[in-house]
PDB file of N, CA and C in Angstrom:
ATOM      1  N   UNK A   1     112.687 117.296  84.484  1.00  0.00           N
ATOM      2  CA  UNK A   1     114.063 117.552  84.165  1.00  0.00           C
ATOM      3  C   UNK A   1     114.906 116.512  84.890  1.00  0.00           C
ATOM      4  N   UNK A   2     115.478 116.213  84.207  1.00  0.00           N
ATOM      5  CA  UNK A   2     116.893 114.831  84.889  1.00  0.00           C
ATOM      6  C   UNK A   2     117.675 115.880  85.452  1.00  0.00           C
ATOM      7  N   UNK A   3     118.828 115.431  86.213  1.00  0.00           N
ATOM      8  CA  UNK A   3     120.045 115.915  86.966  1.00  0.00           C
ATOM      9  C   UNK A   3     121.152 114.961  86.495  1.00  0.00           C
ATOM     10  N   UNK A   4     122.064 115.417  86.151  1.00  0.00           N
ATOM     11  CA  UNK A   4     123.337 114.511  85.407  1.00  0.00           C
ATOM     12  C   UNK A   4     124.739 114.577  85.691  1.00  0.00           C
ATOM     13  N   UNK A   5     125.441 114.033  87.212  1.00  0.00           N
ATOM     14  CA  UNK A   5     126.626 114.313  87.604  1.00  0.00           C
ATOM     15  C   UNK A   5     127.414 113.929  86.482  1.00  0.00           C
ATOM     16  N   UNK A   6     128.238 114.447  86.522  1.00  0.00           N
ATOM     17  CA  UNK A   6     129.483 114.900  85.108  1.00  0.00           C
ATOM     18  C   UNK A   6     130.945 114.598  86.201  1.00  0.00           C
ATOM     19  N   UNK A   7     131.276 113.410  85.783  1.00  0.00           N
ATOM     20  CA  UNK A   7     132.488 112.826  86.274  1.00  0.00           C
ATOM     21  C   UNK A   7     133.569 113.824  86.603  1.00  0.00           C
ATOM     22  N   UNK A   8     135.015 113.593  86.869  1.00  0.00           N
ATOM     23  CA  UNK A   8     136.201 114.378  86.619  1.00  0.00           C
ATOM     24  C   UNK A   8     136.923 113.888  85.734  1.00  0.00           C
ATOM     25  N   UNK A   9     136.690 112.562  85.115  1.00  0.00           N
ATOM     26  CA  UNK A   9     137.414 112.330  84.270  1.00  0.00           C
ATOM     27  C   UNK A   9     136.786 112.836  82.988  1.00  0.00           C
ATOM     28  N   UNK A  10     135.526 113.189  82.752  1.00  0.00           N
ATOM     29  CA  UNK A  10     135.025 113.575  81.551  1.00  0.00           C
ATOM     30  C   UNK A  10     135.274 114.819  81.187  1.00  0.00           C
ATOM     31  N   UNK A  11     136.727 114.884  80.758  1.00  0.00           N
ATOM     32  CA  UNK A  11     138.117 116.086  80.718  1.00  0.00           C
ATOM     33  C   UNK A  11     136.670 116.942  79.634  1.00  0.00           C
ATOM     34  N   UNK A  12     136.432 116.524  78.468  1.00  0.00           N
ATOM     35  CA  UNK A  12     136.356 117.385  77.410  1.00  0.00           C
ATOM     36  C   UNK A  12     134.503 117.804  78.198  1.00  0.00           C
ATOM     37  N   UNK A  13     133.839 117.200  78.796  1.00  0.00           N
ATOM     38  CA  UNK A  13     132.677 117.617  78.865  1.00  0.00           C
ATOM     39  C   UNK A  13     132.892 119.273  80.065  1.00  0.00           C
ATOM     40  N   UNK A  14     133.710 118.786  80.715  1.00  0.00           N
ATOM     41  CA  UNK A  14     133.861 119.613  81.761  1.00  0.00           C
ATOM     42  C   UNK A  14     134.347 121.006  80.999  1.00  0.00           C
ATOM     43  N   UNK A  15     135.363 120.893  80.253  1.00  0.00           N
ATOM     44  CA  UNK A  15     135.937 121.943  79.915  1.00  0.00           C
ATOM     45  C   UNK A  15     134.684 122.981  79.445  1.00  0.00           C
ATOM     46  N   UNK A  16     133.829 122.216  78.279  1.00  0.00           N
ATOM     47  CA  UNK A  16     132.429 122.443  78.143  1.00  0.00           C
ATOM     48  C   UNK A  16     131.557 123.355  79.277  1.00  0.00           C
ATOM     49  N   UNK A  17     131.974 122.617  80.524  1.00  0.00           N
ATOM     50  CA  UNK A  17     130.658 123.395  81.286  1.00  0.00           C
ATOM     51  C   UNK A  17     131.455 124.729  81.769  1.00  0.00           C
ATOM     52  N   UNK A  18     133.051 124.810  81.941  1.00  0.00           N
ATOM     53  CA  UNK A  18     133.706 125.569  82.648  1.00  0.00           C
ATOM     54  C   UNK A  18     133.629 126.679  81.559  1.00  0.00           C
ATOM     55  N   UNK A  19     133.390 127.055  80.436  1.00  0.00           N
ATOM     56  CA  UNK A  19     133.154 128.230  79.290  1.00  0.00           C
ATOM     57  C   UNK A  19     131.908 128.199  79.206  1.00  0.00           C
ATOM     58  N   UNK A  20     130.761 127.296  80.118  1.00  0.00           N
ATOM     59  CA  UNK A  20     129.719 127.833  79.645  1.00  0.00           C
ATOM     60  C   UNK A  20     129.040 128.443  80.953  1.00  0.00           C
ATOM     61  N   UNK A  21     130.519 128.871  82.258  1.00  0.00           N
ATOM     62  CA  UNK A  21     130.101 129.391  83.365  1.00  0.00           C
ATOM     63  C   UNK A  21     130.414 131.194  82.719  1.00  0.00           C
ATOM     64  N   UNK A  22     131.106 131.608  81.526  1.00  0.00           N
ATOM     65  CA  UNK A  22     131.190 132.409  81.348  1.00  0.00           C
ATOM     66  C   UNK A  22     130.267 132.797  80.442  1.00  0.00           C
ATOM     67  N   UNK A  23     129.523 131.924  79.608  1.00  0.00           N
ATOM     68  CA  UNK A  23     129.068 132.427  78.023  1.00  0.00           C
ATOM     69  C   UNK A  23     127.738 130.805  78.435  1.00  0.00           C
ATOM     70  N   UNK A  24     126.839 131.165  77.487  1.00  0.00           N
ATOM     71  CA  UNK A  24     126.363 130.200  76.676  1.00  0.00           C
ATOM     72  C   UNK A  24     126.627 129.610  75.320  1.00  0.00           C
ATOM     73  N   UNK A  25     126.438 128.167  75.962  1.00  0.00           N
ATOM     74  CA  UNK A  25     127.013 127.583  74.505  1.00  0.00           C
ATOM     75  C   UNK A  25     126.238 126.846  73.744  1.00  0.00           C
ATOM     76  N   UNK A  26     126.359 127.187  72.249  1.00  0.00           N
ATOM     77  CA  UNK A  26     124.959 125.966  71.675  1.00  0.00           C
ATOM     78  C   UNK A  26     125.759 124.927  70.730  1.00  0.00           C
ATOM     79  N   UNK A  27     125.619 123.661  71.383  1.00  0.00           N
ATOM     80  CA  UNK A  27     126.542 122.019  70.905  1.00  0.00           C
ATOM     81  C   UNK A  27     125.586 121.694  69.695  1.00  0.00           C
ATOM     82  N   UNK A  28     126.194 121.534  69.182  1.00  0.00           N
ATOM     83  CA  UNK A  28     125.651 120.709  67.589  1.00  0.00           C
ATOM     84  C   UNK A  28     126.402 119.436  67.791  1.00  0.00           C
ATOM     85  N   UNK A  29     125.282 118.115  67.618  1.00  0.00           N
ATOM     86  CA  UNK A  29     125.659 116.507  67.376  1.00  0.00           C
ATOM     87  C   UNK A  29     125.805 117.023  65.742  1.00  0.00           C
ATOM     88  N   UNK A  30     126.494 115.388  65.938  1.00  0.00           N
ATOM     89  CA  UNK A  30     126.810 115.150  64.514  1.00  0.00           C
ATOM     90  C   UNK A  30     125.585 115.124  63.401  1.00  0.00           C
ATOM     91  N   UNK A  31     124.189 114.642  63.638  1.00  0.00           N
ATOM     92  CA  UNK A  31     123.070 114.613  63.440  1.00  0.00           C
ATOM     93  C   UNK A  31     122.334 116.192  63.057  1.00  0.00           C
ATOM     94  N   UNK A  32     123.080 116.988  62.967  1.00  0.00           N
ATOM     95  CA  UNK A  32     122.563 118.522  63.441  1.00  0.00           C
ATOM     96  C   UNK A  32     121.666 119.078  64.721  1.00  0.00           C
ATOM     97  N   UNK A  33     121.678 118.095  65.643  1.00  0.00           N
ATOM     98  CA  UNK A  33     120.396 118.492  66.516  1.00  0.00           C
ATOM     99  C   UNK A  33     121.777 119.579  67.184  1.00  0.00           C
ATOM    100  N   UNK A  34     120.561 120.433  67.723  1.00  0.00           N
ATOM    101  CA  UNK A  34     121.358 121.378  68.589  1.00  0.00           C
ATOM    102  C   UNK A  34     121.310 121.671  70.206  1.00  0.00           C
ATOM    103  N   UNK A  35     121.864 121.939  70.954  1.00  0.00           N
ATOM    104  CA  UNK A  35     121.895 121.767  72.697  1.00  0.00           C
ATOM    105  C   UNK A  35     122.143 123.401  72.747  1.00  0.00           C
ATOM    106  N   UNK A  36     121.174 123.712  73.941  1.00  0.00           N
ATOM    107  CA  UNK A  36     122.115 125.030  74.970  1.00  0.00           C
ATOM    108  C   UNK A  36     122.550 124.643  76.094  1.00  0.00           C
ATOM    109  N   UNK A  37     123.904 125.137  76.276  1.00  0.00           N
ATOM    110  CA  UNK A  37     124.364 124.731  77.582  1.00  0.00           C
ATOM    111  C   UNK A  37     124.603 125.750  78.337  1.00  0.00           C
ATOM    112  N   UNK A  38     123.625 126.333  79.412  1.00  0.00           N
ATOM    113  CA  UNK A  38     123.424 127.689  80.230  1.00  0.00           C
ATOM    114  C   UNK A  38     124.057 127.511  81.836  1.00  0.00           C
ATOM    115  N   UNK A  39     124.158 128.223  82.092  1.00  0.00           N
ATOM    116  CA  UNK A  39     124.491 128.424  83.632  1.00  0.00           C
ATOM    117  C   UNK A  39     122.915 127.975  84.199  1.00  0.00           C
ATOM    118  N   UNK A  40     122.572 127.503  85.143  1.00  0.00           N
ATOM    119  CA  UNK A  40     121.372 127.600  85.476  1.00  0.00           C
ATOM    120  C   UNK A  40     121.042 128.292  86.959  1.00  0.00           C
ATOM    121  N   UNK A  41     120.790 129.300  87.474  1.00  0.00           N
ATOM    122  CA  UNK A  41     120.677 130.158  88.422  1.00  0.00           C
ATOM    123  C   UNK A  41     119.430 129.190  89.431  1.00  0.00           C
ATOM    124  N   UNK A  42     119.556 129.988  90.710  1.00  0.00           N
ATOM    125  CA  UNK A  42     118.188 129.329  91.716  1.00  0.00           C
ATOM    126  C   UNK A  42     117.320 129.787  91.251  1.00  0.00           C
ATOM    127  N   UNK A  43     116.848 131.261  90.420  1.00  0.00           N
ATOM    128  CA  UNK A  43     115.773 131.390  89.596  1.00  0.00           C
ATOM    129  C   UNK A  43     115.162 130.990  88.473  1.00  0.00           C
ATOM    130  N   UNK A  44     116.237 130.356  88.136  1.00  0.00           N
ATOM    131  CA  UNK A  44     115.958 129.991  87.172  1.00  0.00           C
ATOM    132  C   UNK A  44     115.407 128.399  86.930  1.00  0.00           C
ATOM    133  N   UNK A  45     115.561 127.916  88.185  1.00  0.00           N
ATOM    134  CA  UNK A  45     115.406 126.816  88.791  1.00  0.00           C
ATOM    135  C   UNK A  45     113.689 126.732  89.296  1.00  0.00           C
ATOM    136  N   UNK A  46     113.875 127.520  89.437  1.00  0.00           N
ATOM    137  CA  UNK A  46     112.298 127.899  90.207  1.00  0.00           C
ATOM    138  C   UNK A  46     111.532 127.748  89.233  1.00  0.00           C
ATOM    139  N   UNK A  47     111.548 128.570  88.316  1.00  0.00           N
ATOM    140  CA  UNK A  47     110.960 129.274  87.632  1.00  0.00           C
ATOM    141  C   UNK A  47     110.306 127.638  86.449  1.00  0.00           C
ATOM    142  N   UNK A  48     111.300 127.120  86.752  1.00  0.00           N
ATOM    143  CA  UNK A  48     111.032 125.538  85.997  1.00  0.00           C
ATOM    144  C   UNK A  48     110.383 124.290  86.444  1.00  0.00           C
ATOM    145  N   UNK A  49     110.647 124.846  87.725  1.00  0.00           N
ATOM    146  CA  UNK A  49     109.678 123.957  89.175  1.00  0.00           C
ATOM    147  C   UNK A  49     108.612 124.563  88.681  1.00  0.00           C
ATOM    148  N   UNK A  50     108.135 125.790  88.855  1.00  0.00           N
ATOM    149  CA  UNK A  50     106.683 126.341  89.539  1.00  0.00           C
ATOM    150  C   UNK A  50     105.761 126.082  88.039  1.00  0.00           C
ATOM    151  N   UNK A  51     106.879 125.762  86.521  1.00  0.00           N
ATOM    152  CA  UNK A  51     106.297 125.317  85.143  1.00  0.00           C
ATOM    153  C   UNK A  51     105.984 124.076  85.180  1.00  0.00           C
ATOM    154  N   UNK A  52     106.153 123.350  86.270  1.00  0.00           N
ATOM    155  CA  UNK A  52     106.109 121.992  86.172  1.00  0.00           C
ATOM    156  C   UNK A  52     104.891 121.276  87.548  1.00  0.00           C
ATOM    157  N   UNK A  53     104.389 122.440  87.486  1.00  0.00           N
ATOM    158  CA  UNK A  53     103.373 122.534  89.218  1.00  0.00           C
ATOM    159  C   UNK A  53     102.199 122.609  88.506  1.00  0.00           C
ATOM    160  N   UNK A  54     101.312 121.719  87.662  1.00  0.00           N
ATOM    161  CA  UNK A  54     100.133 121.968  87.364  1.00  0.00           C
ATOM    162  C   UNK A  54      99.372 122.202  88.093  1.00  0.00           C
ATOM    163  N   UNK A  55      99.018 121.902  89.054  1.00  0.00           N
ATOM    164  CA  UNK A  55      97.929 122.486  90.547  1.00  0.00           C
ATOM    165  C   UNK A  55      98.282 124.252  90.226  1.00  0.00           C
ATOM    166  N   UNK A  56      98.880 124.852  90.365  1.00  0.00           N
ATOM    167  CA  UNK A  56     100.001 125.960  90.256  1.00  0.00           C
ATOM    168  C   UNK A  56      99.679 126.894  89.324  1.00  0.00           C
ATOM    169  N   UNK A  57      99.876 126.170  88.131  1.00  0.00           N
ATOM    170  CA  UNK A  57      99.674 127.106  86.629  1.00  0.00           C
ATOM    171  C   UNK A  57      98.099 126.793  86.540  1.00  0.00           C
ATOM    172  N   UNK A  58      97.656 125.613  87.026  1.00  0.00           N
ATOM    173  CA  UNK A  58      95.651 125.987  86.772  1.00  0.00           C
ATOM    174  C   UNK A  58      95.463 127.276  87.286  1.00  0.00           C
ATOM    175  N   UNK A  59      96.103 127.186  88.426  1.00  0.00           N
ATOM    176  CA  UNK A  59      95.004 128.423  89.643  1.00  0.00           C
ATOM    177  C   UNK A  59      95.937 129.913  88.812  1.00  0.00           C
ATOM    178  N   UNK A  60      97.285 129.846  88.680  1.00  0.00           N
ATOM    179  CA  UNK A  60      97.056 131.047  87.531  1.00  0.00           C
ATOM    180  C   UNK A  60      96.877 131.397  86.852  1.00  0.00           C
ATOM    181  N   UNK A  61      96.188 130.255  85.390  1.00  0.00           N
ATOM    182  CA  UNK A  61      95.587 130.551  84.479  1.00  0.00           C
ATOM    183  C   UNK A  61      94.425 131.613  84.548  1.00  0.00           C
ATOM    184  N   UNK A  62      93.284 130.837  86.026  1.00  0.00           N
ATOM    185  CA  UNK A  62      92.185 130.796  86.355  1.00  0.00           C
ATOM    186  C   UNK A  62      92.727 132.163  86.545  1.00  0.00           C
ATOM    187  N   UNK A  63      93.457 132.927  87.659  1.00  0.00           N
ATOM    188  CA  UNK A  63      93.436 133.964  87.876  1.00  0.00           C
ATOM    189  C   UNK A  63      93.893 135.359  87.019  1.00  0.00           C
ATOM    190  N   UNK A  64      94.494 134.543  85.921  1.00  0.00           N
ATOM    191  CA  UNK A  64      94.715 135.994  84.828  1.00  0.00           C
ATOM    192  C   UNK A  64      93.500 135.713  83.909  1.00  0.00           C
ATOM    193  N   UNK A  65      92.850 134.756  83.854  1.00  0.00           N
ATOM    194  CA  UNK A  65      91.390 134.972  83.175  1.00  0.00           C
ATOM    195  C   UNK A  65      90.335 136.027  83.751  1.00  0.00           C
ATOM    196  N   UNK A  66      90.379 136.195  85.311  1.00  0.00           N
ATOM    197  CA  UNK A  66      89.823 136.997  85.938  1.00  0.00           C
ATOM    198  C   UNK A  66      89.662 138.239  85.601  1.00  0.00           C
ATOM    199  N   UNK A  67      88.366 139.480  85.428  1.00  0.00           N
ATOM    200  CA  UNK A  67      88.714 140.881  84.792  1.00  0.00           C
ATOM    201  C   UNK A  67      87.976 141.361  86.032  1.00  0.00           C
ATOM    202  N   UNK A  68      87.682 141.294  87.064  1.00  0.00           N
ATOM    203  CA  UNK A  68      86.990 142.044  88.084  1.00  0.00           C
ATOM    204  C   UNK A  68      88.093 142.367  88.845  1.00  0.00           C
ATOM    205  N   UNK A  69      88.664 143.696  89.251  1.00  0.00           N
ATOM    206  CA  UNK A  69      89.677 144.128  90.219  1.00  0.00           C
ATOM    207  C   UNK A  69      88.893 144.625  91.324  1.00  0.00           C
ATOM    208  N   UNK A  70      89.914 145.027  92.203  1.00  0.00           N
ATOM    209  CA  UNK A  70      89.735 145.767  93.338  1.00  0.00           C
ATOM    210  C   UNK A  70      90.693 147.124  93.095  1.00  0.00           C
ATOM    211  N   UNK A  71      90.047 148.275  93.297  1.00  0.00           N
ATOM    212  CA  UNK A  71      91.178 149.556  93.032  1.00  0.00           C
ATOM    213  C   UNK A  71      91.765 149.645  94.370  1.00  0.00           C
ATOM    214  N   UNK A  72      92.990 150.271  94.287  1.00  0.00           N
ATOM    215  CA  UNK A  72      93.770 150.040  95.142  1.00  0.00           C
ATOM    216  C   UNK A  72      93.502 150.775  96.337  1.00  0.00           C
ATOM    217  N   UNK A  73      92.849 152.111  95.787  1.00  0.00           N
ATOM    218  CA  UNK A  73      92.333 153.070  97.176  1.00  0.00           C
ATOM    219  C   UNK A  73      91.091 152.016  98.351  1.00  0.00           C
ATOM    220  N   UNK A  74      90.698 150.844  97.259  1.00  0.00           N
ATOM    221  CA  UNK A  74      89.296 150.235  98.040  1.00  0.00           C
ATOM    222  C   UNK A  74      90.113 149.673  99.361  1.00  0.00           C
ATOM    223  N   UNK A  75      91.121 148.630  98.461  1.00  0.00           N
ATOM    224  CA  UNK A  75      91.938 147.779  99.197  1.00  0.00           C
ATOM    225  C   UNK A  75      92.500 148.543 100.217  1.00  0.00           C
ATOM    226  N   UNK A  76      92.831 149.685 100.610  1.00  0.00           N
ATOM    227  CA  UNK A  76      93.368 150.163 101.330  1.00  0.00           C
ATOM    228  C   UNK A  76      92.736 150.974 102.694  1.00  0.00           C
ATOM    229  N   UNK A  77      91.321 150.633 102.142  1.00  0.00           N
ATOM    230  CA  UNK A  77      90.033 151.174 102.941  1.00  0.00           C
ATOM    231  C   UNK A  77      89.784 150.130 103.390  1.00  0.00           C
ATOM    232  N   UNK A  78      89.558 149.079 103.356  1.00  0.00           N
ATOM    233  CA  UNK A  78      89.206 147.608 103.478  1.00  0.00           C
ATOM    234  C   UNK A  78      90.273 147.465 104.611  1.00  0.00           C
ATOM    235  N   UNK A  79      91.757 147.589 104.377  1.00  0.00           N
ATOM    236  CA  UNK A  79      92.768 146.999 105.350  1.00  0.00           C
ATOM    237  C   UNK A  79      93.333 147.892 106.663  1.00  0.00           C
ATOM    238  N   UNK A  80      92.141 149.283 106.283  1.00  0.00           N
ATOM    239  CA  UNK A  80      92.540 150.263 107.501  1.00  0.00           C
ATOM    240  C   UNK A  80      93.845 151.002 107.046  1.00  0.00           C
ATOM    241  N   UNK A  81      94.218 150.924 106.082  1.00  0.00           N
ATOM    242  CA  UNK A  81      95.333 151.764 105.563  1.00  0.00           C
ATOM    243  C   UNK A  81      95.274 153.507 104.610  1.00  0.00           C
ATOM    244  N   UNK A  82      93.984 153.544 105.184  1.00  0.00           N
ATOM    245  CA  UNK A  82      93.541 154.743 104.547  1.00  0.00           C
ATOM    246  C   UNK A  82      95.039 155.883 104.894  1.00  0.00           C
ATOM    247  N   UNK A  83      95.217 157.406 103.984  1.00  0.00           N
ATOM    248  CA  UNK A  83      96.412 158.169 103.846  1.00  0.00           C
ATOM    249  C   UNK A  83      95.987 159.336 104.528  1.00  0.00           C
TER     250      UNK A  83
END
C-alpha cells in the first residue's frame, strides 16, 4: 500500500476526504473505474499489515488446516488450572 500526503491547497480533494470522515465514498473517473474512499482505522491498518506478512498467513494457513485439538478441560489439567 502507498501513503499519499494530500496538500492544503488540493481544496476539492480535501473536501473529499473531510465527507468521507463521516460516510464512505465511492469516486467514479471519467473512464468508469470506481474508488472507495474509507476512513481507515488502526485496525484496520493492521489487519492489512498482518495480509501482507506472508511468513504470517503461511503459519495460519498451516494452522487452520490442523484438525487435532486439545479439549479445554485437558488444557486446563496440563496448566494446573483444574476447578
Amino acid at each position: 500500500m502507498k501513503t499519499i500526503t494530500v496538500s492544503q491547497q488540493a481544496t476539492e480533494v480535501n473536501a473529499l476526504l473531510a465527507e468521507a470522515r463521516h460516510q464512505d465514498i465511492l469516486v467514479r473517473a471519467a473512464d468508469g473505474t470506481e474508488y472507495m474512499l474509507s476512513v481507515i482505522d488502526e485496525f484496520d491498518e493492521e489487519i492489512a499489515r498482518t495480509r501482507r506478512n506472508p511468513k504470517l498467513m503461511a503459519m495460519l494457513d498451516e494452522r487452520a488446516r490442523q484438525s487435532q485439538t486439545i479439549p479445554l478441560d485437558e488444557v486446563k489439567r496440563q496448566l494446573g488450572l483444574s476447578e
